[in-house]
ModelCIF file with pLDDT and N, C-alpha, C, O atoms, coordinates in Angstrom:
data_MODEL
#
_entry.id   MODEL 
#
_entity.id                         1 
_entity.type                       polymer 
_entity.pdbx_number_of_molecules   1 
#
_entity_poly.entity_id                      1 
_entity_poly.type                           'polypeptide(L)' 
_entity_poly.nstd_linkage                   no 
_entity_poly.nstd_monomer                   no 
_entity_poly.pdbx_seq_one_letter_code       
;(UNK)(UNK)(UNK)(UNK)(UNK)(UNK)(UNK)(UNK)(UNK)(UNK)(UNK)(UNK)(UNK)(UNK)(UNK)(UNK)
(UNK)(UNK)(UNK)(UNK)(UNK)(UNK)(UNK)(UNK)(UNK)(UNK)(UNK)(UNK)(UNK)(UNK)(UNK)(UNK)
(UNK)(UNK)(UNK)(UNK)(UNK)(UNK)(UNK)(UNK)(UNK)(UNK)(UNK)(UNK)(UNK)(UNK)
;
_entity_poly.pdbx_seq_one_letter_code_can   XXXXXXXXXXXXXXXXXXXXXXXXXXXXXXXXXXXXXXXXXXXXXX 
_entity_poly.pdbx_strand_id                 A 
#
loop_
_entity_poly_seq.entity_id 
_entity_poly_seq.num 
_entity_poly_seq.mon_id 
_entity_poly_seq.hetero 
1 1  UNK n 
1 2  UNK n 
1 3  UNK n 
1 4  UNK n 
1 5  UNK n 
1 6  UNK n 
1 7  UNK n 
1 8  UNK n 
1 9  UNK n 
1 10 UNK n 
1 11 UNK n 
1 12 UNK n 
1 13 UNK n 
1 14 UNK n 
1 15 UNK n 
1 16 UNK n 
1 17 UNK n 
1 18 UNK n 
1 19 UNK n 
1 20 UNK n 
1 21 UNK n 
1 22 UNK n 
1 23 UNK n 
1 24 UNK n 
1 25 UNK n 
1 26 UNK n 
1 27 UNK n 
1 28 UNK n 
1 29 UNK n 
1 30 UNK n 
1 31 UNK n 
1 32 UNK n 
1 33 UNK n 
1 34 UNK n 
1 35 UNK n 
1 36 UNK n 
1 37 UNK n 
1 38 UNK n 
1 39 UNK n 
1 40 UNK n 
1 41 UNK n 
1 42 UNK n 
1 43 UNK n 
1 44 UNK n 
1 45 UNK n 
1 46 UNK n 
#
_struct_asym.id          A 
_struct_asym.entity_id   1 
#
loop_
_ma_qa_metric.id 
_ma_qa_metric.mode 
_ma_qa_metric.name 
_ma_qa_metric.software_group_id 
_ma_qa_metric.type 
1 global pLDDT . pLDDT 
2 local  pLDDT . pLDDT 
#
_ma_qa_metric_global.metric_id      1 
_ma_qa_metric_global.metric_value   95.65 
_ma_qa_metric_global.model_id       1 
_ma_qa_metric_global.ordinal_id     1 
#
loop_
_ma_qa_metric_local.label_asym_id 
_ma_qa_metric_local.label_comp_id 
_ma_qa_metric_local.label_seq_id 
_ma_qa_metric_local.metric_id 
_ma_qa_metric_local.metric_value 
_ma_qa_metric_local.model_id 
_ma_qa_metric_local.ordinal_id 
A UNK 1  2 97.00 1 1  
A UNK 2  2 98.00 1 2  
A UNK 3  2 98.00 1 3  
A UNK 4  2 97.00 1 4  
A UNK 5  2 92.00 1 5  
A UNK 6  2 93.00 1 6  
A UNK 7  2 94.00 1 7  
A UNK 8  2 97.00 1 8  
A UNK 9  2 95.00 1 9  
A UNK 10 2 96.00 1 10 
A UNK 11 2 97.00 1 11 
A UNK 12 2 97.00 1 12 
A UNK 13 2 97.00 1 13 
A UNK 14 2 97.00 1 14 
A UNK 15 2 97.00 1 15 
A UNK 16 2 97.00 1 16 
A UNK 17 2 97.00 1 17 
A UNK 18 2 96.00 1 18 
A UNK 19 2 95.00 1 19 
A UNK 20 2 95.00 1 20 
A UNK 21 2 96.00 1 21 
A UNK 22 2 96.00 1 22 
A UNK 23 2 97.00 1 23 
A UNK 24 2 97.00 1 24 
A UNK 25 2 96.00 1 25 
A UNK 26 2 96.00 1 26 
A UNK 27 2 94.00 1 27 
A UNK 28 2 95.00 1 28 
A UNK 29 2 97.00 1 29 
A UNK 30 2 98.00 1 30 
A UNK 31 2 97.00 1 31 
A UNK 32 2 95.00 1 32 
A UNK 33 2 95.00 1 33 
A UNK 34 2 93.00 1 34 
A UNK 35 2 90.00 1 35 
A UNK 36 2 89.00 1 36 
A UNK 37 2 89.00 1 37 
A UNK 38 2 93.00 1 38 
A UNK 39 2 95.00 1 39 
A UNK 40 2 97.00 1 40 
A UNK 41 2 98.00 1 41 
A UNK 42 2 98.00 1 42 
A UNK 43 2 98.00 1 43 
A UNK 44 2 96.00 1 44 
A UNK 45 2 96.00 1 45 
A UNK 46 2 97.00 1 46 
#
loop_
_atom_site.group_PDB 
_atom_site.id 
_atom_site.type_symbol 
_atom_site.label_atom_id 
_atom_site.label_alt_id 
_atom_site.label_comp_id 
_atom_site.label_asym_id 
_atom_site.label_entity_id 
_atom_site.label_seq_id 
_atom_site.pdbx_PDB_ins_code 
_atom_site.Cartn_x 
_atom_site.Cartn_y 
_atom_site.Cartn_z 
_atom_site.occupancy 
_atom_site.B_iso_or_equiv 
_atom_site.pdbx_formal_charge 
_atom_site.auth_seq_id 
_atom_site.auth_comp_id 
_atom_site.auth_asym_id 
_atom_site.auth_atom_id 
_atom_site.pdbx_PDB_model_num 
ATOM 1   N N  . UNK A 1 1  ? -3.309  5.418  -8.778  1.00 97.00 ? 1  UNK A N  1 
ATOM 2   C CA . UNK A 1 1  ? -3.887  5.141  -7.467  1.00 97.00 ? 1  UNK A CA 1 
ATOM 3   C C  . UNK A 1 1  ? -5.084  6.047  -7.254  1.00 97.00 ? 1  UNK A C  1 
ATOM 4   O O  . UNK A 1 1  ? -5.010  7.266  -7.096  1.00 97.00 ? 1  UNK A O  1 
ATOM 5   N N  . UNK A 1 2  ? -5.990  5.458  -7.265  1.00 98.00 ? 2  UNK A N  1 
ATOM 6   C CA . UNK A 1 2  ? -7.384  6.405  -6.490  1.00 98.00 ? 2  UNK A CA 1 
ATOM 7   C C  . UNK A 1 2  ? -7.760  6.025  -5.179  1.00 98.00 ? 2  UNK A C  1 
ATOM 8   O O  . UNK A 1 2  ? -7.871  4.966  -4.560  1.00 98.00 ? 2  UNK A O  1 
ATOM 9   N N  . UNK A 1 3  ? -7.977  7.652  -4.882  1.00 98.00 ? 3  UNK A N  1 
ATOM 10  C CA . UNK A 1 3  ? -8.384  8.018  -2.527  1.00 98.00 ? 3  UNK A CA 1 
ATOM 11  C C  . UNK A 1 3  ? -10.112 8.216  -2.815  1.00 98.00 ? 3  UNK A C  1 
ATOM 12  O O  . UNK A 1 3  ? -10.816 9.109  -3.286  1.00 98.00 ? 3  UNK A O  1 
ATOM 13  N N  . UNK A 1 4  ? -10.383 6.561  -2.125  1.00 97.00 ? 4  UNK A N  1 
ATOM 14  C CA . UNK A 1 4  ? -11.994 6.783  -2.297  1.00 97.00 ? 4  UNK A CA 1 
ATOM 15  C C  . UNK A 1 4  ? -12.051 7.398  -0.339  1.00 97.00 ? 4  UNK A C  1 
ATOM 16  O O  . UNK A 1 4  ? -11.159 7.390  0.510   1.00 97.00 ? 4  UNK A O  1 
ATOM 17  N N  . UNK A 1 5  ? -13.117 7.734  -0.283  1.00 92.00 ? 5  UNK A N  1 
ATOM 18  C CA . UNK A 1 5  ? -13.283 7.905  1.485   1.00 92.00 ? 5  UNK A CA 1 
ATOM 19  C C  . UNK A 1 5  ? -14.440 6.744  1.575   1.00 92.00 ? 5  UNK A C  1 
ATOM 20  O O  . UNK A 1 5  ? -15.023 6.772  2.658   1.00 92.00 ? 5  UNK A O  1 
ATOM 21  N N  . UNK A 1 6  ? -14.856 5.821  0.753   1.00 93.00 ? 6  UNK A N  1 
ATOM 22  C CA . UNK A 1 6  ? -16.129 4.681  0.942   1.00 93.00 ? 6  UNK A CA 1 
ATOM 23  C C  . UNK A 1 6  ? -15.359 4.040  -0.390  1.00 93.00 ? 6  UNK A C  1 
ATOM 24  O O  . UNK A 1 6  ? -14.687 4.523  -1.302  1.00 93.00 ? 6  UNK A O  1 
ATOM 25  N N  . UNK A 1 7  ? -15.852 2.558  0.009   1.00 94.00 ? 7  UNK A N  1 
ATOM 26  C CA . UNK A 1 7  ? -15.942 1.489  -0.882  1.00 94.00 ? 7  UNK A CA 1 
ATOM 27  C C  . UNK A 1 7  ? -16.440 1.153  -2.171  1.00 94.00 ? 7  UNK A C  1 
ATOM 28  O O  . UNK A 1 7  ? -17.642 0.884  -2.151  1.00 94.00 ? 7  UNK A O  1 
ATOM 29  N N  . UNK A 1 8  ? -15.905 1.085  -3.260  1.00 97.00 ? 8  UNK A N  1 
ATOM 30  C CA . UNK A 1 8  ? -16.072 1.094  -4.484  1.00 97.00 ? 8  UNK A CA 1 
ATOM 31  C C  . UNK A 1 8  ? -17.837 0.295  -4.636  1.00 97.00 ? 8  UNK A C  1 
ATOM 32  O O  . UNK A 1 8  ? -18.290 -0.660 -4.003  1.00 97.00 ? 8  UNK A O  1 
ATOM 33  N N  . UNK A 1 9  ? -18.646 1.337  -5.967  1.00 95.00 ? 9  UNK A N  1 
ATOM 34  C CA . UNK A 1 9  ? -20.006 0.434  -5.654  1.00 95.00 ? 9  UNK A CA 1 
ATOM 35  C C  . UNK A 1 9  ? -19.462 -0.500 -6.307  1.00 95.00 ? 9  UNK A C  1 
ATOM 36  O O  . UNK A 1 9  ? -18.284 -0.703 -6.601  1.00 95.00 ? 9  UNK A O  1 
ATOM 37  N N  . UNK A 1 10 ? -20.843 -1.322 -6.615  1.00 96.00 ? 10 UNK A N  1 
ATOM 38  C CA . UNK A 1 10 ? -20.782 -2.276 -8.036  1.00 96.00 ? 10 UNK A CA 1 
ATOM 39  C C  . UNK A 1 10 ? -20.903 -2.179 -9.187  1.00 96.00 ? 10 UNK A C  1 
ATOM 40  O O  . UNK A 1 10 ? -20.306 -2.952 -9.936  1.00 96.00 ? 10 UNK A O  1 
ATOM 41  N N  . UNK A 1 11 ? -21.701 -1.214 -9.647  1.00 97.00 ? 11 UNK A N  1 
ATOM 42  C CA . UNK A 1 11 ? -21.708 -0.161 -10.655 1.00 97.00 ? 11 UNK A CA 1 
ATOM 43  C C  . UNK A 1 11 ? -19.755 0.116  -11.088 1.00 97.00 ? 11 UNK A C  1 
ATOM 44  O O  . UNK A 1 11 ? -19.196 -0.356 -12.077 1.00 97.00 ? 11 UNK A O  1 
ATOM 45  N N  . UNK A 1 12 ? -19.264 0.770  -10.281 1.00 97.00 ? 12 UNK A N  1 
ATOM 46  C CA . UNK A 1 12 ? -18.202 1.140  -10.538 1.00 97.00 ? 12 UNK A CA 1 
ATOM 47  C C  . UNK A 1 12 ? -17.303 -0.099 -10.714 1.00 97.00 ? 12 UNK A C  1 
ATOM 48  O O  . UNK A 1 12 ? -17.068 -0.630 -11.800 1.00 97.00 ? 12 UNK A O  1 
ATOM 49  N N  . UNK A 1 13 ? -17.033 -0.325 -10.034 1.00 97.00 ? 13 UNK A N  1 
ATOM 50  C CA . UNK A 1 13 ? -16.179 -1.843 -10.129 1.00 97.00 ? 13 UNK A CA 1 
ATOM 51  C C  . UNK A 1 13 ? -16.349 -2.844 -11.205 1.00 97.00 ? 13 UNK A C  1 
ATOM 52  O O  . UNK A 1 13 ? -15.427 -3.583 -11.553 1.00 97.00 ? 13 UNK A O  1 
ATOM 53  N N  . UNK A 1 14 ? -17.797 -2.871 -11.850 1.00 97.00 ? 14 UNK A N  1 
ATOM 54  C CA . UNK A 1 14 ? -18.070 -3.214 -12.961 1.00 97.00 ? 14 UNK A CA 1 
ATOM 55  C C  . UNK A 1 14 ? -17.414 -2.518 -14.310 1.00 97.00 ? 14 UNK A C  1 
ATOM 56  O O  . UNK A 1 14 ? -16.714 -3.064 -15.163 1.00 97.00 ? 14 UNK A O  1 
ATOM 57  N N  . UNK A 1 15 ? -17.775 -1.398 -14.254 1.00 97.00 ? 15 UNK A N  1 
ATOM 58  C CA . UNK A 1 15 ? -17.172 -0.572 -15.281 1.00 97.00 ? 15 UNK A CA 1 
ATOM 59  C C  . UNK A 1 15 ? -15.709 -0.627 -15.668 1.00 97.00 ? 15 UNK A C  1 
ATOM 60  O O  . UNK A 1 15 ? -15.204 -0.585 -16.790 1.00 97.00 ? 15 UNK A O  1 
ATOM 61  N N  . UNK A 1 16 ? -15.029 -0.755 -14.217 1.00 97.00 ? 16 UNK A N  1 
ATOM 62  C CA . UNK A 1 16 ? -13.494 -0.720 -13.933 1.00 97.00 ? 16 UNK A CA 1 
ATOM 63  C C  . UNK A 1 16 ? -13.088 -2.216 -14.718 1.00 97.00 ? 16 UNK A C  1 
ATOM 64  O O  . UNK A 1 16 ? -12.448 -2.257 -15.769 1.00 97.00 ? 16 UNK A O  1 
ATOM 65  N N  . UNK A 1 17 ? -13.508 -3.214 -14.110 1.00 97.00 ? 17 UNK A N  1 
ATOM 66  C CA . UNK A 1 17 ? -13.176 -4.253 -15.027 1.00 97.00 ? 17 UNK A CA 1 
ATOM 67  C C  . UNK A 1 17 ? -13.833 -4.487 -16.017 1.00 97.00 ? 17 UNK A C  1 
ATOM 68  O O  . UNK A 1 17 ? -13.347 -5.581 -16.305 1.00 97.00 ? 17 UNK A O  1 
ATOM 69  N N  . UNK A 1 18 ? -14.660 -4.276 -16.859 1.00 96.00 ? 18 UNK A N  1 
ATOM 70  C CA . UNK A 1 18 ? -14.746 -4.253 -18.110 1.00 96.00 ? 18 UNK A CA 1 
ATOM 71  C C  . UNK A 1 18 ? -13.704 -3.664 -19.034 1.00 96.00 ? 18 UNK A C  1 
ATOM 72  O O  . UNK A 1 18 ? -13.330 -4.051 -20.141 1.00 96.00 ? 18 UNK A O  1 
ATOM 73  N N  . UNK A 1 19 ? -13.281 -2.497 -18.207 1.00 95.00 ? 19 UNK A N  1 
ATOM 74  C CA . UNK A 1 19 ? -12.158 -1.928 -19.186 1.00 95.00 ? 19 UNK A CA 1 
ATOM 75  C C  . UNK A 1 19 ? -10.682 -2.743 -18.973 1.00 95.00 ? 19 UNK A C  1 
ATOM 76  O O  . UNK A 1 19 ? -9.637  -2.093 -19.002 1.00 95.00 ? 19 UNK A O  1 
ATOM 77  N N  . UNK A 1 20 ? -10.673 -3.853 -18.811 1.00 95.00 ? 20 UNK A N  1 
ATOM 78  C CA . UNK A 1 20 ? -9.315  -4.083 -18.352 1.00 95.00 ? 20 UNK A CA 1 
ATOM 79  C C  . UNK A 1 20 ? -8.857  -3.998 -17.151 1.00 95.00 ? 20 UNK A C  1 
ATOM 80  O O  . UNK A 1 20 ? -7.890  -4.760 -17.147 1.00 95.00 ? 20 UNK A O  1 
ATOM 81  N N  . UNK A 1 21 ? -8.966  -3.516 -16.087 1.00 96.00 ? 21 UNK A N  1 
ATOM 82  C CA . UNK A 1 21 ? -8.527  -3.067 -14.908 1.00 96.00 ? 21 UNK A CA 1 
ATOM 83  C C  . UNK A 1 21 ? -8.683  -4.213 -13.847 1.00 96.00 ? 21 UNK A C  1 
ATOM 84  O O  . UNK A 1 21 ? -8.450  -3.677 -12.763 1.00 96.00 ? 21 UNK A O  1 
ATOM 85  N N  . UNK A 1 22 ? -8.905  -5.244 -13.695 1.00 96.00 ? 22 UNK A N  1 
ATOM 86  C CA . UNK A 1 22 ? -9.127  -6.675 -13.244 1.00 96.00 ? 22 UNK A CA 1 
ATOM 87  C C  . UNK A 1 22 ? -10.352 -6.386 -11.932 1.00 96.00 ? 22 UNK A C  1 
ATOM 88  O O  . UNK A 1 22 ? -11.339 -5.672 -12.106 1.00 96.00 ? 22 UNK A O  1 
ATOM 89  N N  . UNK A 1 23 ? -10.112 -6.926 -10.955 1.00 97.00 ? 23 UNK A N  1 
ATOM 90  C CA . UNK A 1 23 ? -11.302 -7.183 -10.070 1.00 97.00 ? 23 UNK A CA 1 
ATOM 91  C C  . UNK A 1 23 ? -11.104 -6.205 -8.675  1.00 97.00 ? 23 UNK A C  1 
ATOM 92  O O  . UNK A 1 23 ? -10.421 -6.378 -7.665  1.00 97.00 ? 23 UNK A O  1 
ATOM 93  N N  . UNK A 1 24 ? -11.812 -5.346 -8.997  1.00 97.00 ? 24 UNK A N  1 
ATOM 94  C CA . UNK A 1 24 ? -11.150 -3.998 -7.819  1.00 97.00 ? 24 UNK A CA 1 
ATOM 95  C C  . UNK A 1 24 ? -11.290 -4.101 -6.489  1.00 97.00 ? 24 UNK A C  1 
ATOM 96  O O  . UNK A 1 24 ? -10.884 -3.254 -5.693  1.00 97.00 ? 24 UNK A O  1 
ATOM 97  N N  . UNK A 1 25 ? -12.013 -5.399 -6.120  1.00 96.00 ? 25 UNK A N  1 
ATOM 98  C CA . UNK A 1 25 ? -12.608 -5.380 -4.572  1.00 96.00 ? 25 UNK A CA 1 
ATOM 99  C C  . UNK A 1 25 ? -11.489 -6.729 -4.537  1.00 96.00 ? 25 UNK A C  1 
ATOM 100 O O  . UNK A 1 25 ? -11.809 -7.646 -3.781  1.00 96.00 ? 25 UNK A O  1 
ATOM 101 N N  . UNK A 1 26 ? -10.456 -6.848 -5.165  1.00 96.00 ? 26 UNK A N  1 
ATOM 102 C CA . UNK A 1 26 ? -9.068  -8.119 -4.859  1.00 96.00 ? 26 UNK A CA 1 
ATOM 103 C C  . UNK A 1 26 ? -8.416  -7.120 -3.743  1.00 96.00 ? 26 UNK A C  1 
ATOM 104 O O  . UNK A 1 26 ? -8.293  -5.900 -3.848  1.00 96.00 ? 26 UNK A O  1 
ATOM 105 N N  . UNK A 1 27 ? -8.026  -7.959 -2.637  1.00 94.00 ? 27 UNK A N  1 
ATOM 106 C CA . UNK A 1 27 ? -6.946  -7.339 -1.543  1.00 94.00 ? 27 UNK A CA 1 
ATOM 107 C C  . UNK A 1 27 ? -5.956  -6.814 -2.561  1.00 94.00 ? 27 UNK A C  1 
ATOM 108 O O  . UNK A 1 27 ? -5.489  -5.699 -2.331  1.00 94.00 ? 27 UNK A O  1 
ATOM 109 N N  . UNK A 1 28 ? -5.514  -7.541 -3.804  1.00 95.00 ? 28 UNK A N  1 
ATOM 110 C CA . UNK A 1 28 ? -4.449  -6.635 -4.138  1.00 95.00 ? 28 UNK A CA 1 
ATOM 111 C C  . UNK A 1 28 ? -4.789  -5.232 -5.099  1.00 95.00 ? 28 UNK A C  1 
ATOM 112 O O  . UNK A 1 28 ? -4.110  -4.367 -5.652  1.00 95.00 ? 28 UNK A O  1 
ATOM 113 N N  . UNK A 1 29 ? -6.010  -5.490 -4.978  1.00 97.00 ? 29 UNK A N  1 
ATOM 114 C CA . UNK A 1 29 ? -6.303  -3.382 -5.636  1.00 97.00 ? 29 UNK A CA 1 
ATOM 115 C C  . UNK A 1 29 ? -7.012  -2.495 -4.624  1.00 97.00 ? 29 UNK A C  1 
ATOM 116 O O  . UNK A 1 29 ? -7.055  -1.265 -4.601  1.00 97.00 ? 29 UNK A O  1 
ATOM 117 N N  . UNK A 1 30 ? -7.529  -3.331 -3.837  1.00 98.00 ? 30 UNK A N  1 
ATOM 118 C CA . UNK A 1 30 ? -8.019  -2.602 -2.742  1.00 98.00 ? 30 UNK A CA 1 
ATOM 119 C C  . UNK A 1 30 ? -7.856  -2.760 -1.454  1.00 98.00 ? 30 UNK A C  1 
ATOM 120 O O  . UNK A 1 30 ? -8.105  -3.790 -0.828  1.00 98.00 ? 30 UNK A O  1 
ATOM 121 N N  . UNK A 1 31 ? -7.315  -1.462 -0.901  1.00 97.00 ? 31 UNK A N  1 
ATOM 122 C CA . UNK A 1 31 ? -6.706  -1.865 0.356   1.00 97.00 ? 31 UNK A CA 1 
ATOM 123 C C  . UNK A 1 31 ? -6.867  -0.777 1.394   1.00 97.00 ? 31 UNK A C  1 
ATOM 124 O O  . UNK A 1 31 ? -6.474  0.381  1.253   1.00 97.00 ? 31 UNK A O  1 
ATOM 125 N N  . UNK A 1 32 ? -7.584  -1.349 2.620   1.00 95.00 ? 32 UNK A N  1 
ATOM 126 C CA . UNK A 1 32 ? -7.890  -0.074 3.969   1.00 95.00 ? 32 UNK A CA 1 
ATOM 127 C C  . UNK A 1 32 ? -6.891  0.494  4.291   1.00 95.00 ? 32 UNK A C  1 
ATOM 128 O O  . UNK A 1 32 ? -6.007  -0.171 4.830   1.00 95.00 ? 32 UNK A O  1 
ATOM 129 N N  . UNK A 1 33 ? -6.700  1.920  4.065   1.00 95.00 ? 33 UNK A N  1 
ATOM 130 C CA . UNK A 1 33 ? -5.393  2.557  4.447   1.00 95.00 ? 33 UNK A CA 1 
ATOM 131 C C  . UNK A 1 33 ? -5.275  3.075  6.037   1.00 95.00 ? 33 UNK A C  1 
ATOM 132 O O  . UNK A 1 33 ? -4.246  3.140  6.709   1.00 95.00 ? 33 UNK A O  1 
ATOM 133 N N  . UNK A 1 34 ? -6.841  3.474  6.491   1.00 93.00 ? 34 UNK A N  1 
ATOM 134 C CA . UNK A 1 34 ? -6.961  4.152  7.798   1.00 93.00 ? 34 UNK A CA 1 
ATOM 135 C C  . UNK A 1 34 ? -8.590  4.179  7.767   1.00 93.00 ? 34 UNK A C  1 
ATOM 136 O O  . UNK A 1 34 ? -9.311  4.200  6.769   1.00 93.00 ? 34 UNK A O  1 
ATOM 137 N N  . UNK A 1 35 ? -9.102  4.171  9.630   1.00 90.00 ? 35 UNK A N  1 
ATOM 138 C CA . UNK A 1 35 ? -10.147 4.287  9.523   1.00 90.00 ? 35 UNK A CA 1 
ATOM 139 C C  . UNK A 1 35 ? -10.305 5.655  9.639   1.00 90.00 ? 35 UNK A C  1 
ATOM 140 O O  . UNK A 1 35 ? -9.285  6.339  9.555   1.00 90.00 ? 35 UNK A O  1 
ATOM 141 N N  . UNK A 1 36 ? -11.950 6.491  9.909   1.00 89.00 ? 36 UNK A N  1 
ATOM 142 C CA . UNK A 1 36 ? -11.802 7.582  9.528   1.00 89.00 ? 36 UNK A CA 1 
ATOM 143 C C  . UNK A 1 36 ? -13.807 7.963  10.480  1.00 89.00 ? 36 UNK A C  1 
ATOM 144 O O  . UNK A 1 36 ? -14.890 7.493  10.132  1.00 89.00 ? 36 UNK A O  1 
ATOM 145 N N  . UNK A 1 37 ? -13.463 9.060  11.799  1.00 89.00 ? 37 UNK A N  1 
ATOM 146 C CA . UNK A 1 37 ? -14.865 9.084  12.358  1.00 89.00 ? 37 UNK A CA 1 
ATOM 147 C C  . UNK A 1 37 ? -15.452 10.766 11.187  1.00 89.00 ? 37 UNK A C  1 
ATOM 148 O O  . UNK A 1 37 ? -14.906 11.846 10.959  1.00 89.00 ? 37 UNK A O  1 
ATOM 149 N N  . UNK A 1 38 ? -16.257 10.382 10.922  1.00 93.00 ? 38 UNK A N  1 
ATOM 150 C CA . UNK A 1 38 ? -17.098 11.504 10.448  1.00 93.00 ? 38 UNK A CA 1 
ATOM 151 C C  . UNK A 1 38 ? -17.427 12.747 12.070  1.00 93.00 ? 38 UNK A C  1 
ATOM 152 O O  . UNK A 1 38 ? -18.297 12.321 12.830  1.00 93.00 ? 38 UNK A O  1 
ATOM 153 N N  . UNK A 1 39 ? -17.015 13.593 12.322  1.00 95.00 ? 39 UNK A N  1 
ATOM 154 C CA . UNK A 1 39 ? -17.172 14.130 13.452  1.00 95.00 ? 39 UNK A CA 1 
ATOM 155 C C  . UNK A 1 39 ? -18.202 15.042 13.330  1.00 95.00 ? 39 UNK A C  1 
ATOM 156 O O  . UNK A 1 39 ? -18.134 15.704 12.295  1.00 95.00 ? 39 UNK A O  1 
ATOM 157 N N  . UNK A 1 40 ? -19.051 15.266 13.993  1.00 97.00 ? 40 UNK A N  1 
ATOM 158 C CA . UNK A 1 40 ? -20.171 16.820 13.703  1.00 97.00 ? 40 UNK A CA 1 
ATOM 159 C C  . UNK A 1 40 ? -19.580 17.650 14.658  1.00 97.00 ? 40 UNK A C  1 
ATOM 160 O O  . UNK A 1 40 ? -19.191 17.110 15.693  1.00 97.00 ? 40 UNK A O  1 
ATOM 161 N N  . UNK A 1 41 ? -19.460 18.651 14.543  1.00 98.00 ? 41 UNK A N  1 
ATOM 162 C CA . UNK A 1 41 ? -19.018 19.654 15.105  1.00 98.00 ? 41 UNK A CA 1 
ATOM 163 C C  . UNK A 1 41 ? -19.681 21.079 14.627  1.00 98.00 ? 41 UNK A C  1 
ATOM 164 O O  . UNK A 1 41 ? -19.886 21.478 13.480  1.00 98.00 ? 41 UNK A O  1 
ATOM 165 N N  . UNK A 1 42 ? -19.974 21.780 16.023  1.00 98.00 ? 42 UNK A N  1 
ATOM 166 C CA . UNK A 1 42 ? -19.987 23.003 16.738  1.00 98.00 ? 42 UNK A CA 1 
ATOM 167 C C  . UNK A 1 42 ? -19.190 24.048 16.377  1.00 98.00 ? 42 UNK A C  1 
ATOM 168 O O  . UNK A 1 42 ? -18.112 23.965 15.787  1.00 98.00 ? 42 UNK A O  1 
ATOM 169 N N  . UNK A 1 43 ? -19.862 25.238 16.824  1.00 98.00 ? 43 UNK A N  1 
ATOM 170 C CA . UNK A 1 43 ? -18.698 26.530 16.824  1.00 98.00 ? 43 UNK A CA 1 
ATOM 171 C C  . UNK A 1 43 ? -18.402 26.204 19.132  1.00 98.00 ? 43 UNK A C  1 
ATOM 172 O O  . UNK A 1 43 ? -19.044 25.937 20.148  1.00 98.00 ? 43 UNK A O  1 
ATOM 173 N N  . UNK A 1 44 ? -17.056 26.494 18.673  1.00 96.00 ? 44 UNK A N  1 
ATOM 174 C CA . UNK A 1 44 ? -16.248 26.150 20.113  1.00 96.00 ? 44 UNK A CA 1 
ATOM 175 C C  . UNK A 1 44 ? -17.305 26.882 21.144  1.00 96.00 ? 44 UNK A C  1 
ATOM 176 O O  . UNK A 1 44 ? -17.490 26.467 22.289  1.00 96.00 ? 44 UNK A O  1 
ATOM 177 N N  . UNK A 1 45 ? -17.761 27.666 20.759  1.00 96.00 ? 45 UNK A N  1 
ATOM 178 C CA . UNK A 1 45 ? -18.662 28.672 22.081  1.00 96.00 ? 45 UNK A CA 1 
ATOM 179 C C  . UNK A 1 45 ? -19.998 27.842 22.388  1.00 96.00 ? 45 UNK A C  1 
ATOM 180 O O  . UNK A 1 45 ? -20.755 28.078 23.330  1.00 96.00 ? 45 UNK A O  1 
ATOM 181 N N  . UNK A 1 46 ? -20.191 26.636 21.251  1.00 97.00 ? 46 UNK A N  1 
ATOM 182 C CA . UNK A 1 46 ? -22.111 26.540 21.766  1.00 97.00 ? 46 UNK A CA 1 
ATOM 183 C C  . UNK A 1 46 ? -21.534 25.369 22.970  1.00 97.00 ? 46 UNK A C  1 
ATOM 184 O O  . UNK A 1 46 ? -22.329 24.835 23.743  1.00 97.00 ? 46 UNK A O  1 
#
């Protein structure tokens, strides 16, 4: 099992199935586990 935090490129996904590994953007290899906000954050005092 691989924890991407973004969506496989095409580049990669290419590579992946060439080797055998079938079609990585199939609901059944790839699947949204949780969404996720990028937050910017401060030191608590500014």
């Amino acid at each position: 099992i691989g924890l991407a935090s973004r969506r496989i490129m095409p580049a990669e996904a290419r590579r992946l199935k060439s080797s055998g590994a079938g079609n990585m953007v199939n609901p059944s290899q790839e699947r949204v586990v949780a969404v996720d906000s990028l937050v910017v954050i401060t030191h608590p005092e500014n």
